[in-house]
PDB file of N, CA and C in Angstrom:
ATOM      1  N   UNK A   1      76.174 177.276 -83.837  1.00  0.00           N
ATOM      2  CA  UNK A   1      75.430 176.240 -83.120  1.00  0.00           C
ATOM      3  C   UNK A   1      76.329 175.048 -82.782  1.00  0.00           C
ATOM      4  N   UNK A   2      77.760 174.805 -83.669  1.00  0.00           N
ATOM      5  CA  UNK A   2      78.180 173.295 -83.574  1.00  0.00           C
ATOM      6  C   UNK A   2      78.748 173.925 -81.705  1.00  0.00           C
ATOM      7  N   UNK A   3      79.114 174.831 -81.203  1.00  0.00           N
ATOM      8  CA  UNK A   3      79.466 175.008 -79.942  1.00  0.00           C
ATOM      9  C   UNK A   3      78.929 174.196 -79.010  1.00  0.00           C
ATOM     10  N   UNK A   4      77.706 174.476 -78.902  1.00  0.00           N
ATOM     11  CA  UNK A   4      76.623 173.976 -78.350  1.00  0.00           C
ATOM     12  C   UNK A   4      76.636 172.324 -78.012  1.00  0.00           C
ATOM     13  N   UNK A   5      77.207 171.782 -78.669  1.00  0.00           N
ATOM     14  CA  UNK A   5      77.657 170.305 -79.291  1.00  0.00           C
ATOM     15  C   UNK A   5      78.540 170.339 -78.822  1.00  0.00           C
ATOM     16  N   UNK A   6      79.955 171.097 -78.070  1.00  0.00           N
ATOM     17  CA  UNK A   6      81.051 170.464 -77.433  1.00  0.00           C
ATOM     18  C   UNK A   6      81.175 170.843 -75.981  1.00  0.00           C
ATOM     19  N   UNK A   7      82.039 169.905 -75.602  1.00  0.00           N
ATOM     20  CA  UNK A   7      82.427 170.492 -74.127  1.00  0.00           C
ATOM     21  C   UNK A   7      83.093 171.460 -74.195  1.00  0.00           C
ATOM     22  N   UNK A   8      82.817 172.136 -73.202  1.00  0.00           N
ATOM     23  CA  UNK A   8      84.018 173.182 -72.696  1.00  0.00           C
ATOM     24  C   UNK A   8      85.295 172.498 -72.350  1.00  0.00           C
ATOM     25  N   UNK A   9      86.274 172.975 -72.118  1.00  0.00           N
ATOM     26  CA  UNK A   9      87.566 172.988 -72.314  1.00  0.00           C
ATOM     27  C   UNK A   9      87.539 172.410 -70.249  1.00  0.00           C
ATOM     28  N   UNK A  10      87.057 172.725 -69.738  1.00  0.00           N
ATOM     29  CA  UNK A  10      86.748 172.479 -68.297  1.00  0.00           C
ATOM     30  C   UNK A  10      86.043 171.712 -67.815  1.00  0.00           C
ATOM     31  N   UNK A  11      85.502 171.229 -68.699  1.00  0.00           N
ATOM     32  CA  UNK A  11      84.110 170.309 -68.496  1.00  0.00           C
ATOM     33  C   UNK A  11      84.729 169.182 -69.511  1.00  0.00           C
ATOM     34  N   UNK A  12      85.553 168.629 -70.328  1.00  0.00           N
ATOM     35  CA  UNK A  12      85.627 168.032 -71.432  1.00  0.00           C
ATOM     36  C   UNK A  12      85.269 166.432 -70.903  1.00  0.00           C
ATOM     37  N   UNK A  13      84.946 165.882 -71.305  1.00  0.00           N
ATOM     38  CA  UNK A  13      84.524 164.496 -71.537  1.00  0.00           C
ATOM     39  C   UNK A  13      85.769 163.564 -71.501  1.00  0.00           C
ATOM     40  N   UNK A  14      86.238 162.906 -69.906  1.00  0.00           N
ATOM     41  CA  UNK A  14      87.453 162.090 -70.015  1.00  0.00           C
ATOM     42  C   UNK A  14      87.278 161.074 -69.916  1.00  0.00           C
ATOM     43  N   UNK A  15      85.657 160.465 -69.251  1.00  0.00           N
ATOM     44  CA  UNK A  15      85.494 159.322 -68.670  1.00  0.00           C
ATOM     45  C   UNK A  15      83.955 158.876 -68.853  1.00  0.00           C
ATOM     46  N   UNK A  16      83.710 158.159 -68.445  1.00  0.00           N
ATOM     47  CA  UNK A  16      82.270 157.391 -68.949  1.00  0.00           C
ATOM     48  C   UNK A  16      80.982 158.405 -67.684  1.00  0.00           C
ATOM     49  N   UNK A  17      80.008 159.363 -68.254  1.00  0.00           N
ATOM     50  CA  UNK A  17      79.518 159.755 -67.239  1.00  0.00           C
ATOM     51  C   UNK A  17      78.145 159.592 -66.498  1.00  0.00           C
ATOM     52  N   UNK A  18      77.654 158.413 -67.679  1.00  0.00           N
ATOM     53  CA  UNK A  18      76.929 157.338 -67.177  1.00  0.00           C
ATOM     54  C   UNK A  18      76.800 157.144 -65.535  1.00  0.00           C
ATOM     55  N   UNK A  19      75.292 157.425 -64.971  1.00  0.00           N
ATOM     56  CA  UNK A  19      75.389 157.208 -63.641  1.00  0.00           C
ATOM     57  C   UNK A  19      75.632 158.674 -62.884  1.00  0.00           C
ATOM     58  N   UNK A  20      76.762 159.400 -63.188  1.00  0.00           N
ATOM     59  CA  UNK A  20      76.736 160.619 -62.096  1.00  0.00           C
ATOM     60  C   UNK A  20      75.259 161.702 -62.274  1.00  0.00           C
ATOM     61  N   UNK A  21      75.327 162.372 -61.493  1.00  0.00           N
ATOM     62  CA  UNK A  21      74.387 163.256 -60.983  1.00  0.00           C
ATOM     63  C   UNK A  21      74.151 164.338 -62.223  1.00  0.00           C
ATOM     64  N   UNK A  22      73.242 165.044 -62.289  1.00  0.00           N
ATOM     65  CA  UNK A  22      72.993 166.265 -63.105  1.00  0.00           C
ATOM     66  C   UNK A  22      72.334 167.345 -61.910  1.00  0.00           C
ATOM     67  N   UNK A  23      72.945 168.549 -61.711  1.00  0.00           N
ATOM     68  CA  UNK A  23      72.670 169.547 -61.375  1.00  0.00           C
ATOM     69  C   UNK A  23      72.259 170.752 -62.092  1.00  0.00           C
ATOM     70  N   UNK A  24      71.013 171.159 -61.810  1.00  0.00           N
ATOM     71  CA  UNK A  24      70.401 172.768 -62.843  1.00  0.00           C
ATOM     72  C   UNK A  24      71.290 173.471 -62.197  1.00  0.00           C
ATOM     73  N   UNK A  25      70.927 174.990 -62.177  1.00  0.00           N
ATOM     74  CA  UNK A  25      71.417 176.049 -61.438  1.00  0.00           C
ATOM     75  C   UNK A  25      70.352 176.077 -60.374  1.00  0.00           C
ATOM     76  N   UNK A  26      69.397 175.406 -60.094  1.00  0.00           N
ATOM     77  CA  UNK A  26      68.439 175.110 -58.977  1.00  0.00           C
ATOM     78  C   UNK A  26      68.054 174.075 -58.550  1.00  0.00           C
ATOM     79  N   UNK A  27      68.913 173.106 -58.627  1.00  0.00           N
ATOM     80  CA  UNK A  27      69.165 171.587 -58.045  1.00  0.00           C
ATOM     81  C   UNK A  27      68.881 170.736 -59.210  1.00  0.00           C
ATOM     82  N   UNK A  28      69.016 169.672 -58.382  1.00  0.00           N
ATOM     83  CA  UNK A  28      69.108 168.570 -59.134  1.00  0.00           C
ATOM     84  C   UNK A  28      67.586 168.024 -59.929  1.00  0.00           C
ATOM     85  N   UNK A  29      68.141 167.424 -61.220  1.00  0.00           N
ATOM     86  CA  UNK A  29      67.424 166.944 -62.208  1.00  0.00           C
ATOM     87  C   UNK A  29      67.660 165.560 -62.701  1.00  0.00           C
ATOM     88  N   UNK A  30      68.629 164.668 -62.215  1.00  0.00           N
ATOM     89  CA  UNK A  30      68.835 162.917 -62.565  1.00  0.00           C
ATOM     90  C   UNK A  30      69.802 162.587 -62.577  1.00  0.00           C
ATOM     91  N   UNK A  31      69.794 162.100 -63.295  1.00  0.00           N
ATOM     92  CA  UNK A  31      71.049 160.844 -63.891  1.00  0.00           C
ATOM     93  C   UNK A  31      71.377 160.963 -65.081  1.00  0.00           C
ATOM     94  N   UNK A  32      72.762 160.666 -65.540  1.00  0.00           N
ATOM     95  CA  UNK A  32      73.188 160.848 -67.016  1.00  0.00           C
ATOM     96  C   UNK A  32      73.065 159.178 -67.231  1.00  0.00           C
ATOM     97  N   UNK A  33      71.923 158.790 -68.392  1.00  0.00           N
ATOM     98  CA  UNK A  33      71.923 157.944 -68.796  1.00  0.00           C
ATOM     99  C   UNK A  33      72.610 157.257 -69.927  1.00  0.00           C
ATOM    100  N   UNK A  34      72.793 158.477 -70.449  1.00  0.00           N
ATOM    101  CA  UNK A  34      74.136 158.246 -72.124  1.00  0.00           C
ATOM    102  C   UNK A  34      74.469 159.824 -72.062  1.00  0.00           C
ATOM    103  N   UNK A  35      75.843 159.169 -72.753  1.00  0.00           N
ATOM    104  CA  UNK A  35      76.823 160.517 -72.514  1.00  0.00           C
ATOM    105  C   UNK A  35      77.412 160.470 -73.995  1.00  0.00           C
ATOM    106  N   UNK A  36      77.794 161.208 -74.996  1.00  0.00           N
ATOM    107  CA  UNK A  36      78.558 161.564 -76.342  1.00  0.00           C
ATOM    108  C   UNK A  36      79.654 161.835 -76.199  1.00  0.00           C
ATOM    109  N   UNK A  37      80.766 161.771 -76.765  1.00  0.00           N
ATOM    110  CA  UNK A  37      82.230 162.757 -77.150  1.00  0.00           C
ATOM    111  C   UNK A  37      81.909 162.726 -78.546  1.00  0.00           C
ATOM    112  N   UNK A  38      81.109 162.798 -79.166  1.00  0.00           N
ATOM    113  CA  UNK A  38      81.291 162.883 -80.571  1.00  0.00           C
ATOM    114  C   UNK A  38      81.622 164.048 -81.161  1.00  0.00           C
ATOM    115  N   UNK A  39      82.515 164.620 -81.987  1.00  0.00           N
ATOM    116  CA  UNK A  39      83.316 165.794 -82.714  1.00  0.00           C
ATOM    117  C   UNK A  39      81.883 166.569 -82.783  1.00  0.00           C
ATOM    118  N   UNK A  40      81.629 167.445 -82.562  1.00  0.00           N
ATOM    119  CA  UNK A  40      80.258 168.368 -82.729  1.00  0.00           C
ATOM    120  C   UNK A  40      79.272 168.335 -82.581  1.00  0.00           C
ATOM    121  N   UNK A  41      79.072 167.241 -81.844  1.00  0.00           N
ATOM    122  CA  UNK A  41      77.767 166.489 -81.811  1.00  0.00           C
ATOM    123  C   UNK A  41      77.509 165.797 -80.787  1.00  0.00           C
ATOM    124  N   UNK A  42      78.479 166.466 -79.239  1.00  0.00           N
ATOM    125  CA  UNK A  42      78.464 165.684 -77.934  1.00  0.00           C
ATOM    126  C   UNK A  42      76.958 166.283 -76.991  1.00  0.00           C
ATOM    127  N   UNK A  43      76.505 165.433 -76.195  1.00  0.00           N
ATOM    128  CA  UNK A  43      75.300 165.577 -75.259  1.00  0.00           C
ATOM    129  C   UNK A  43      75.168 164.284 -74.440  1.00  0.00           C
ATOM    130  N   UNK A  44      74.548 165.028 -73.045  1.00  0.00           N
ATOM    131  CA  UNK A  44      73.904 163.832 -72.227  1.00  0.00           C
ATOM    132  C   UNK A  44      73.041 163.598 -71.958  1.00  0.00           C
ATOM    133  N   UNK A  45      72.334 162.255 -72.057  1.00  0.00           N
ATOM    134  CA  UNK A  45      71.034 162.261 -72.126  1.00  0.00           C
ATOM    135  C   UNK A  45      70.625 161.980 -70.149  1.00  0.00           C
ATOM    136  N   UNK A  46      69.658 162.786 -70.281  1.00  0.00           N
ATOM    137  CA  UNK A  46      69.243 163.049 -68.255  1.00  0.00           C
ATOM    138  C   UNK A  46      68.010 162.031 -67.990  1.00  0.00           C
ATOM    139  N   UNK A  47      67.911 161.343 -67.145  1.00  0.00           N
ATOM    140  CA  UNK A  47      66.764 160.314 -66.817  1.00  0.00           C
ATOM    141  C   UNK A  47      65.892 161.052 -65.635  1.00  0.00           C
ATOM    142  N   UNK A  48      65.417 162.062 -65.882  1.00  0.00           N
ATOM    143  CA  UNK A  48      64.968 162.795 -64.097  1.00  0.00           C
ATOM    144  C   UNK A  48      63.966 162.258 -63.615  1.00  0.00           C
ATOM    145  N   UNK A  49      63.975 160.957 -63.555  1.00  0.00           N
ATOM    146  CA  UNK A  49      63.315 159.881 -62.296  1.00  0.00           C
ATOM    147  C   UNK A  49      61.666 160.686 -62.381  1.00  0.00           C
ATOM    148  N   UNK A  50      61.677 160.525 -61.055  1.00  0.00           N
ATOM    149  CA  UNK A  50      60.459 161.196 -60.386  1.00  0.00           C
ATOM    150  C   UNK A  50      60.253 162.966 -60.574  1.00  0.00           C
ATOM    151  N   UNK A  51      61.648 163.497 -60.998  1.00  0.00           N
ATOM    152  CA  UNK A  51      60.908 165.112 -61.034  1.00  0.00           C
ATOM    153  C   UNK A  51      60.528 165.673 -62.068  1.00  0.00           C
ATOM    154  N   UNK A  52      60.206 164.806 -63.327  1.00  0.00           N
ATOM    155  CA  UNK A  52      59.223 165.216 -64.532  1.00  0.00           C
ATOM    156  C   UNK A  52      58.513 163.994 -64.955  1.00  0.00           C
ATOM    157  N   UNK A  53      58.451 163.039 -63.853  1.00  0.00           N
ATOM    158  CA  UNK A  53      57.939 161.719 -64.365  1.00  0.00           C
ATOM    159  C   UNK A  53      58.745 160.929 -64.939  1.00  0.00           C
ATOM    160  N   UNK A  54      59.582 160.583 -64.737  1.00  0.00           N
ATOM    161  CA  UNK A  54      60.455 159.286 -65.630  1.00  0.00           C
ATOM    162  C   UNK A  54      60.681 159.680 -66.996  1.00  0.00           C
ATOM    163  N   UNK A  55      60.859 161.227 -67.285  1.00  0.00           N
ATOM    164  CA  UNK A  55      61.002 161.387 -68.754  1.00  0.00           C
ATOM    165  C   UNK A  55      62.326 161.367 -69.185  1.00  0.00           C
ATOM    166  N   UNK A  56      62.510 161.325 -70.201  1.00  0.00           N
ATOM    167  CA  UNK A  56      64.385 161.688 -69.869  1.00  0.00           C
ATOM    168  C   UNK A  56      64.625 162.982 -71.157  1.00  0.00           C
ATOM    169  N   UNK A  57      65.784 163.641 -70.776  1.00  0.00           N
ATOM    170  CA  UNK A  57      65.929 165.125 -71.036  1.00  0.00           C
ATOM    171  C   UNK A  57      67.587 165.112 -72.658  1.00  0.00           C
ATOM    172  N   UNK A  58      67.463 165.963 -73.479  1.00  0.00           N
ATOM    173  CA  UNK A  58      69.038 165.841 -74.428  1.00  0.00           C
ATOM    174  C   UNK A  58      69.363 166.631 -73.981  1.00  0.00           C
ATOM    175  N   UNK A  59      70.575 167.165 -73.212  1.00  0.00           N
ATOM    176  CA  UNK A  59      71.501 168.249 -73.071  1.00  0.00           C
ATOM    177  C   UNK A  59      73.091 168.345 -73.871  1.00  0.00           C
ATOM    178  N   UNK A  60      72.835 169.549 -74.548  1.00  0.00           N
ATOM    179  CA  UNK A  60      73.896 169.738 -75.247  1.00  0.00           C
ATOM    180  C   UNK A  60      75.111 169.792 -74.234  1.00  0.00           C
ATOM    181  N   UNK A  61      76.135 169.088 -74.352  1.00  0.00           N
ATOM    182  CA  UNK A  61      77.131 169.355 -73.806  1.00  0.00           C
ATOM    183  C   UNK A  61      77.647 171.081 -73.822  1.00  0.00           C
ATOM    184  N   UNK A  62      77.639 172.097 -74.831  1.00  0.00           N
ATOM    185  CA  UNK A  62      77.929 172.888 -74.416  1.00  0.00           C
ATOM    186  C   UNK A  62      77.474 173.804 -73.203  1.00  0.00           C
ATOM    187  N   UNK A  63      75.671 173.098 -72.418  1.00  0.00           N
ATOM    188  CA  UNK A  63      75.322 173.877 -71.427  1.00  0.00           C
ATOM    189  C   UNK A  63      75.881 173.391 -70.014  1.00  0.00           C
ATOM    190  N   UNK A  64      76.840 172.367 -70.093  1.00  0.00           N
ATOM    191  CA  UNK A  64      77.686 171.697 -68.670  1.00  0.00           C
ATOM    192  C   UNK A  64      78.702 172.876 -68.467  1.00  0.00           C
ATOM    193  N   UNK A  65      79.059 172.956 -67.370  1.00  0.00           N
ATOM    194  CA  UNK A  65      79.497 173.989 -66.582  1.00  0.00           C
ATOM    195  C   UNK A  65      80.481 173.630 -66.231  1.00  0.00           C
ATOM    196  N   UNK A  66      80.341 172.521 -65.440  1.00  0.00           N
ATOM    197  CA  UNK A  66      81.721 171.750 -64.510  1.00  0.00           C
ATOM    198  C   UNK A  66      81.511 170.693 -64.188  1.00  0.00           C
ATOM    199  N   UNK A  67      82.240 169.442 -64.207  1.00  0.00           N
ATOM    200  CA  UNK A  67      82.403 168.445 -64.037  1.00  0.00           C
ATOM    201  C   UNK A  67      82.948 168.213 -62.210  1.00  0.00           C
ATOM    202  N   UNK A  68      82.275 167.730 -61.527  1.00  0.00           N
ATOM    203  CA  UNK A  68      82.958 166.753 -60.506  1.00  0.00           C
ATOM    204  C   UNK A  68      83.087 165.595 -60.430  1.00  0.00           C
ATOM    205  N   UNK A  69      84.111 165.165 -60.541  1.00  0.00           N
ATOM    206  CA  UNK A  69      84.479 163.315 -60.852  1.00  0.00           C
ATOM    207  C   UNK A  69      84.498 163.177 -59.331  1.00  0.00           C
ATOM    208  N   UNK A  70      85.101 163.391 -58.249  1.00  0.00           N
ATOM    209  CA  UNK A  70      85.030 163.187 -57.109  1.00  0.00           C
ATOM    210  C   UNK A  70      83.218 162.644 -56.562  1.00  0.00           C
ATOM    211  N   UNK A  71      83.042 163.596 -56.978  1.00  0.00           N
ATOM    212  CA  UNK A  71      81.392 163.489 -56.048  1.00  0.00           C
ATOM    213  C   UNK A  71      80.819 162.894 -57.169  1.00  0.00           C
ATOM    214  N   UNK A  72      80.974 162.552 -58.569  1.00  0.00           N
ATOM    215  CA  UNK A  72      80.279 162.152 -59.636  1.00  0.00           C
ATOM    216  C   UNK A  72      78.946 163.103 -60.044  1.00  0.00           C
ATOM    217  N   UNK A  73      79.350 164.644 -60.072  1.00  0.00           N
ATOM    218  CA  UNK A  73      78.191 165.234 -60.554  1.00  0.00           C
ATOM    219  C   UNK A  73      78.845 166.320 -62.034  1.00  0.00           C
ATOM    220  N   UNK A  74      77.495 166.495 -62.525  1.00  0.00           N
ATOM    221  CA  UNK A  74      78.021 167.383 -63.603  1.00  0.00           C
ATOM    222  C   UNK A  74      76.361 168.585 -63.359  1.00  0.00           C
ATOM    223  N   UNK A  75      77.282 169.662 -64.000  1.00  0.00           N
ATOM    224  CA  UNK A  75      76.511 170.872 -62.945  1.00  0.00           C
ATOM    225  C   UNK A  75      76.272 171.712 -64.553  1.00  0.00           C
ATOM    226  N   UNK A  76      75.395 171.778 -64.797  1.00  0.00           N
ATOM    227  CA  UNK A  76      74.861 172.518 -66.019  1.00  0.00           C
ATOM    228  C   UNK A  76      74.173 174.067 -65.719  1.00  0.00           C
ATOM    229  N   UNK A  77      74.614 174.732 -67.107  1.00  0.00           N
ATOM    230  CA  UNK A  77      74.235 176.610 -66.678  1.00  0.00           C
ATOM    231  C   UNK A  77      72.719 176.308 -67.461  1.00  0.00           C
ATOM    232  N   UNK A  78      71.812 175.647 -67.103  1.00  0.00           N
ATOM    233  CA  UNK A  78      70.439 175.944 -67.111  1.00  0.00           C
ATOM    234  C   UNK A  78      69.701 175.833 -65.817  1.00  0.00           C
ATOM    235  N   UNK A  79      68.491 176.547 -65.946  1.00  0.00           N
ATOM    236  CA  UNK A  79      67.386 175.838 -64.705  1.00  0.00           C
ATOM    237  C   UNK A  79      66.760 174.909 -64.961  1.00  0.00           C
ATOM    238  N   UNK A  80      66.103 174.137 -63.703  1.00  0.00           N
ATOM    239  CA  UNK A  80      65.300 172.921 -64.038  1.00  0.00           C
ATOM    240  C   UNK A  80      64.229 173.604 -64.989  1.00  0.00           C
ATOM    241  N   UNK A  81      63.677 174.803 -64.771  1.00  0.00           N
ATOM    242  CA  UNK A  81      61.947 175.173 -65.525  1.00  0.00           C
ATOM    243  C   UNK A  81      62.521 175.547 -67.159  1.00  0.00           C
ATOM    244  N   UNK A  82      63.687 175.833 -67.587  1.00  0.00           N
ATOM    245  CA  UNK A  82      64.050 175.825 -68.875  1.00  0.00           C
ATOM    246  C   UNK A  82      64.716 174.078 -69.230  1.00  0.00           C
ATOM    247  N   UNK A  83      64.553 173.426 -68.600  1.00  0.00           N
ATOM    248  CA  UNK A  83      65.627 172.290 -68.756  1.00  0.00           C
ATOM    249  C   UNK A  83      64.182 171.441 -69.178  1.00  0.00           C
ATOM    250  N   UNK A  84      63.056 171.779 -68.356  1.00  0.00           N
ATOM    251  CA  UNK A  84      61.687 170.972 -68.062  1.00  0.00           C
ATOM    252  C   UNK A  84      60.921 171.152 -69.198  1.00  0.00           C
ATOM    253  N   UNK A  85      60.822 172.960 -69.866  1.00  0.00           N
ATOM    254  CA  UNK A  85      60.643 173.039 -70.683  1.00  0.00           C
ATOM    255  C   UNK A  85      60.698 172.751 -72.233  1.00  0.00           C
ATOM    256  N   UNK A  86      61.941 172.295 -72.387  1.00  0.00           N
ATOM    257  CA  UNK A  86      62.937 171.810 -73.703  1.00  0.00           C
ATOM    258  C   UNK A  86      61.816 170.806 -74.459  1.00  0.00           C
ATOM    259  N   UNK A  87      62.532 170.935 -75.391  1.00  0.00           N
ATOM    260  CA  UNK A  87      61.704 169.734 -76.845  1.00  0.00           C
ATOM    261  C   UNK A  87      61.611 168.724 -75.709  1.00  0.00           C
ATOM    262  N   UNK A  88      60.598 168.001 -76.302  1.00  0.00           N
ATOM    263  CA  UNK A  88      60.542 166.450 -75.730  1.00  0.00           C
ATOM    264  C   UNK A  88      61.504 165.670 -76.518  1.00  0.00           C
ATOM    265  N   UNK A  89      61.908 164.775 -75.457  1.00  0.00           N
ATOM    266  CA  UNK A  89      63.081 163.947 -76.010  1.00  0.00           C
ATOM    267  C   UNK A  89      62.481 162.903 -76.965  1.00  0.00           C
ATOM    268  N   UNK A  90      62.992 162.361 -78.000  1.00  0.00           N
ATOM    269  CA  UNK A  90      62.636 161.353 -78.577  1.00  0.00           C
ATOM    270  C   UNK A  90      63.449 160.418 -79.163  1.00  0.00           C
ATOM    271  N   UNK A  91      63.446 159.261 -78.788  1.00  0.00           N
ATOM    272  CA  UNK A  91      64.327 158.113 -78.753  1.00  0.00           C
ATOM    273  C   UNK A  91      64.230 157.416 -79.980  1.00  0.00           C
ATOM    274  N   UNK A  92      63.526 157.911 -80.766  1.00  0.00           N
ATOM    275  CA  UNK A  92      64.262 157.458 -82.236  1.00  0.00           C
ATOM    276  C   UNK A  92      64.873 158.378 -83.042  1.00  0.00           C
ATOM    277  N   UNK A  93      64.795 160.113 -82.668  1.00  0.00           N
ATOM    278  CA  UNK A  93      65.148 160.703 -83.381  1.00  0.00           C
ATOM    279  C   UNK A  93      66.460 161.699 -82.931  1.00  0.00           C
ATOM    280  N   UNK A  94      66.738 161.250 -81.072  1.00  0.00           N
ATOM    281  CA  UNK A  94      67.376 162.542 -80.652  1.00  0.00           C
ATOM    282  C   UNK A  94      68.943 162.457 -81.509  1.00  0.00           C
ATOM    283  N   UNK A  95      69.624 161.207 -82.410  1.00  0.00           N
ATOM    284  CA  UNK A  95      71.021 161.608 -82.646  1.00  0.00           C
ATOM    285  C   UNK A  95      70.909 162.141 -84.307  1.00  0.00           C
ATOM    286  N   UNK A  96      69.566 162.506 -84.858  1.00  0.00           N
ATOM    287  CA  UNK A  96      69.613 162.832 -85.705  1.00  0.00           C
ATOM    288  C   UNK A  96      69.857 164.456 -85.700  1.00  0.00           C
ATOM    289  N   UNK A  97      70.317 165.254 -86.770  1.00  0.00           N
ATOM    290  CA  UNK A  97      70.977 166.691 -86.883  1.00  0.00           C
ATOM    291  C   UNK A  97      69.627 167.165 -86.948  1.00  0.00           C
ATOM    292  N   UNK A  98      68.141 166.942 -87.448  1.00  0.00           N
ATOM    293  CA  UNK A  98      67.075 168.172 -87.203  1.00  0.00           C
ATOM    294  C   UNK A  98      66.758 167.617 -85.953  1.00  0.00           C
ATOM    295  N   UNK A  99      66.762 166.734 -85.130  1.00  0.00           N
ATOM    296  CA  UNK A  99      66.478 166.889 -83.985  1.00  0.00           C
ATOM    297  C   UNK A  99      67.171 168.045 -83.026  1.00  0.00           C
ATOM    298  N   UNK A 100      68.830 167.501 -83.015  1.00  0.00           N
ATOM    299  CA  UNK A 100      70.079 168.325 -82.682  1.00  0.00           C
ATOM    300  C   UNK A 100      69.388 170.232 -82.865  1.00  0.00           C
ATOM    301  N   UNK A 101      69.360 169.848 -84.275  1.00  0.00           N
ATOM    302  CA  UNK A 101      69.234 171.801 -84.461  1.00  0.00           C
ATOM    303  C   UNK A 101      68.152 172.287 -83.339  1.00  0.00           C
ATOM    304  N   UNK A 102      66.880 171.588 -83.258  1.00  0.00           N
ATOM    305  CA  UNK A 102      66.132 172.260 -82.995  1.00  0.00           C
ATOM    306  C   UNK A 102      66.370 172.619 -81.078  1.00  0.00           C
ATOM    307  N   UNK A 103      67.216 171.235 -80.578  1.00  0.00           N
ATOM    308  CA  UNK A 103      67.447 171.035 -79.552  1.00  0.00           C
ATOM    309  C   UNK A 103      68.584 172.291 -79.083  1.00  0.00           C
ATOM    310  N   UNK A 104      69.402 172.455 -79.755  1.00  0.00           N
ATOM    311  CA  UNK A 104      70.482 173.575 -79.867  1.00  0.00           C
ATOM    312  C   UNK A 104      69.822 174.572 -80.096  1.00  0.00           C
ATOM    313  N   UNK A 105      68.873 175.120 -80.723  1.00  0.00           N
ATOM    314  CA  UNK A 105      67.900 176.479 -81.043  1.00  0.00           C
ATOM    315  C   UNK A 105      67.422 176.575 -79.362  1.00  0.00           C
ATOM    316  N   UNK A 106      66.930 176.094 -78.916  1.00  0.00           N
ATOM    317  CA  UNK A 106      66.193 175.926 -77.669  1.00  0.00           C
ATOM    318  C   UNK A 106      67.432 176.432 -76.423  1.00  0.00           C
ATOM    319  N   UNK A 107      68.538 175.798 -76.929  1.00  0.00           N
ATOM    320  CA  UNK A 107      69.423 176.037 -75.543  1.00  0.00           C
ATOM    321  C   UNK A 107      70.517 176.970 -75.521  1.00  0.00           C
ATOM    322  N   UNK A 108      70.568 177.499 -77.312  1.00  0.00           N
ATOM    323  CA  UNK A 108      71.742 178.032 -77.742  1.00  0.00           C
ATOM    324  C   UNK A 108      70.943 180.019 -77.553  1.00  0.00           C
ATOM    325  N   UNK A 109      72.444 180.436 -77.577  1.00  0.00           N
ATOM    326  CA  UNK A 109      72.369 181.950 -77.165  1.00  0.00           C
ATOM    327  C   UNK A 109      70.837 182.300 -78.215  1.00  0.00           C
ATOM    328  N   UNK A 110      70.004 183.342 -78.182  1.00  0.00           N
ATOM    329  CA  UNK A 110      69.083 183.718 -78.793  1.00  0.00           C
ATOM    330  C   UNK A 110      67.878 182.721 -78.863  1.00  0.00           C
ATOM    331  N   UNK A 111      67.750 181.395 -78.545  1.00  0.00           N
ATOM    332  CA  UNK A 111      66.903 180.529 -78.197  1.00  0.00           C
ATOM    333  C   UNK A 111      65.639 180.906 -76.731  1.00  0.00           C
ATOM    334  N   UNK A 112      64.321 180.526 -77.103  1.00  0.00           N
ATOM    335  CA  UNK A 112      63.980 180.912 -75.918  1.00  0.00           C
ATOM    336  C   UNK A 112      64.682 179.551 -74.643  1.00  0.00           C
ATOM    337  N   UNK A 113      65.196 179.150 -74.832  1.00  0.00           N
ATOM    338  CA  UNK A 113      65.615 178.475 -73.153  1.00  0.00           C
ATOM    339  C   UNK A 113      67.006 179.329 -72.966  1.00  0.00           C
ATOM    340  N   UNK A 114      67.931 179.643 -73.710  1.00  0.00           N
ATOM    341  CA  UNK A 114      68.901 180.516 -73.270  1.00  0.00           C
ATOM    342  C   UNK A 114      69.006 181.281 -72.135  1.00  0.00           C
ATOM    343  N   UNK A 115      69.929 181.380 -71.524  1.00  0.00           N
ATOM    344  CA  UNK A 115      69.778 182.100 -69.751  1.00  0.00           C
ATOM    345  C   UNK A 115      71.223 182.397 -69.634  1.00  0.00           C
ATOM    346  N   UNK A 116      71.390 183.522 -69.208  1.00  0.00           N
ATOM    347  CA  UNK A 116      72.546 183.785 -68.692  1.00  0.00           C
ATOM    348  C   UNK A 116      73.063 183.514 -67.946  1.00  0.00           C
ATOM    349  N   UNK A 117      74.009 182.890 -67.677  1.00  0.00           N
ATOM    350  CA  UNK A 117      74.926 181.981 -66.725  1.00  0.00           C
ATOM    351  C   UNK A 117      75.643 182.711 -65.713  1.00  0.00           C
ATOM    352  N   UNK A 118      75.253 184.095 -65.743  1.00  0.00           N
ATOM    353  CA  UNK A 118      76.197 184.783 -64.894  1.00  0.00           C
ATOM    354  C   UNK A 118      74.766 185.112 -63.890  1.00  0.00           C
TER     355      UNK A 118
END
């Protein structure tokens, strides 16, 4: 599960990503409102405005795909209807580790939000 928690090697975390775009594998879902590099424990938190109501979303950094610094987007291997689906976020508890687990159960291989990226 700590995977789940890092960037990919292609995607790694160089710069503040606060502000750029979030892309599903079926468009777009917000804004990265807070972003992690923390050793095992990196994620961005998604603000998707108007397309789930102003809720905002935890994504494990291990489901980012690719980074564009040019265009300021980061392009994640989920869909919006598994992304929509996910735990509800909760803002007193998302940097705690049973939040994390359960959030990583949800997105990690054998989880029901898991999806094959190919």
């Amino acid at each position: 599960m700590t995977d789940m928690w890092r960037y990919r090697d292609d995607a790694r975390f160089t710069e503040d990503f606060v502000g750029y775009s979030v892309e599903a594998r079926d468009g777009k879902i917000g804004k990265i409102d807070e972003a992690s590099d923390e050793v095992g424990a990196s994620y961005i938190v998604v603000d998707t405005g108007p397309w789930i109501f102003g809720k905002k979303v935890l994504l494990p950094a291990g489901v980012i795909d690719r980074v564009d610094h040019t265009d300021k987007t980061v392009y994640v291997s989920r869909s919006k209807d598994r992304i929509k689906a996910a735990p509800e976020f909760d803002p007193d508890s998302y940097r705690q580790d049973t939040y994390r687990e359960r959030v990583g159960s949800y997105y990690g291989e054998g989880g029901r939000g898991w999806e094959n990226p190919l």
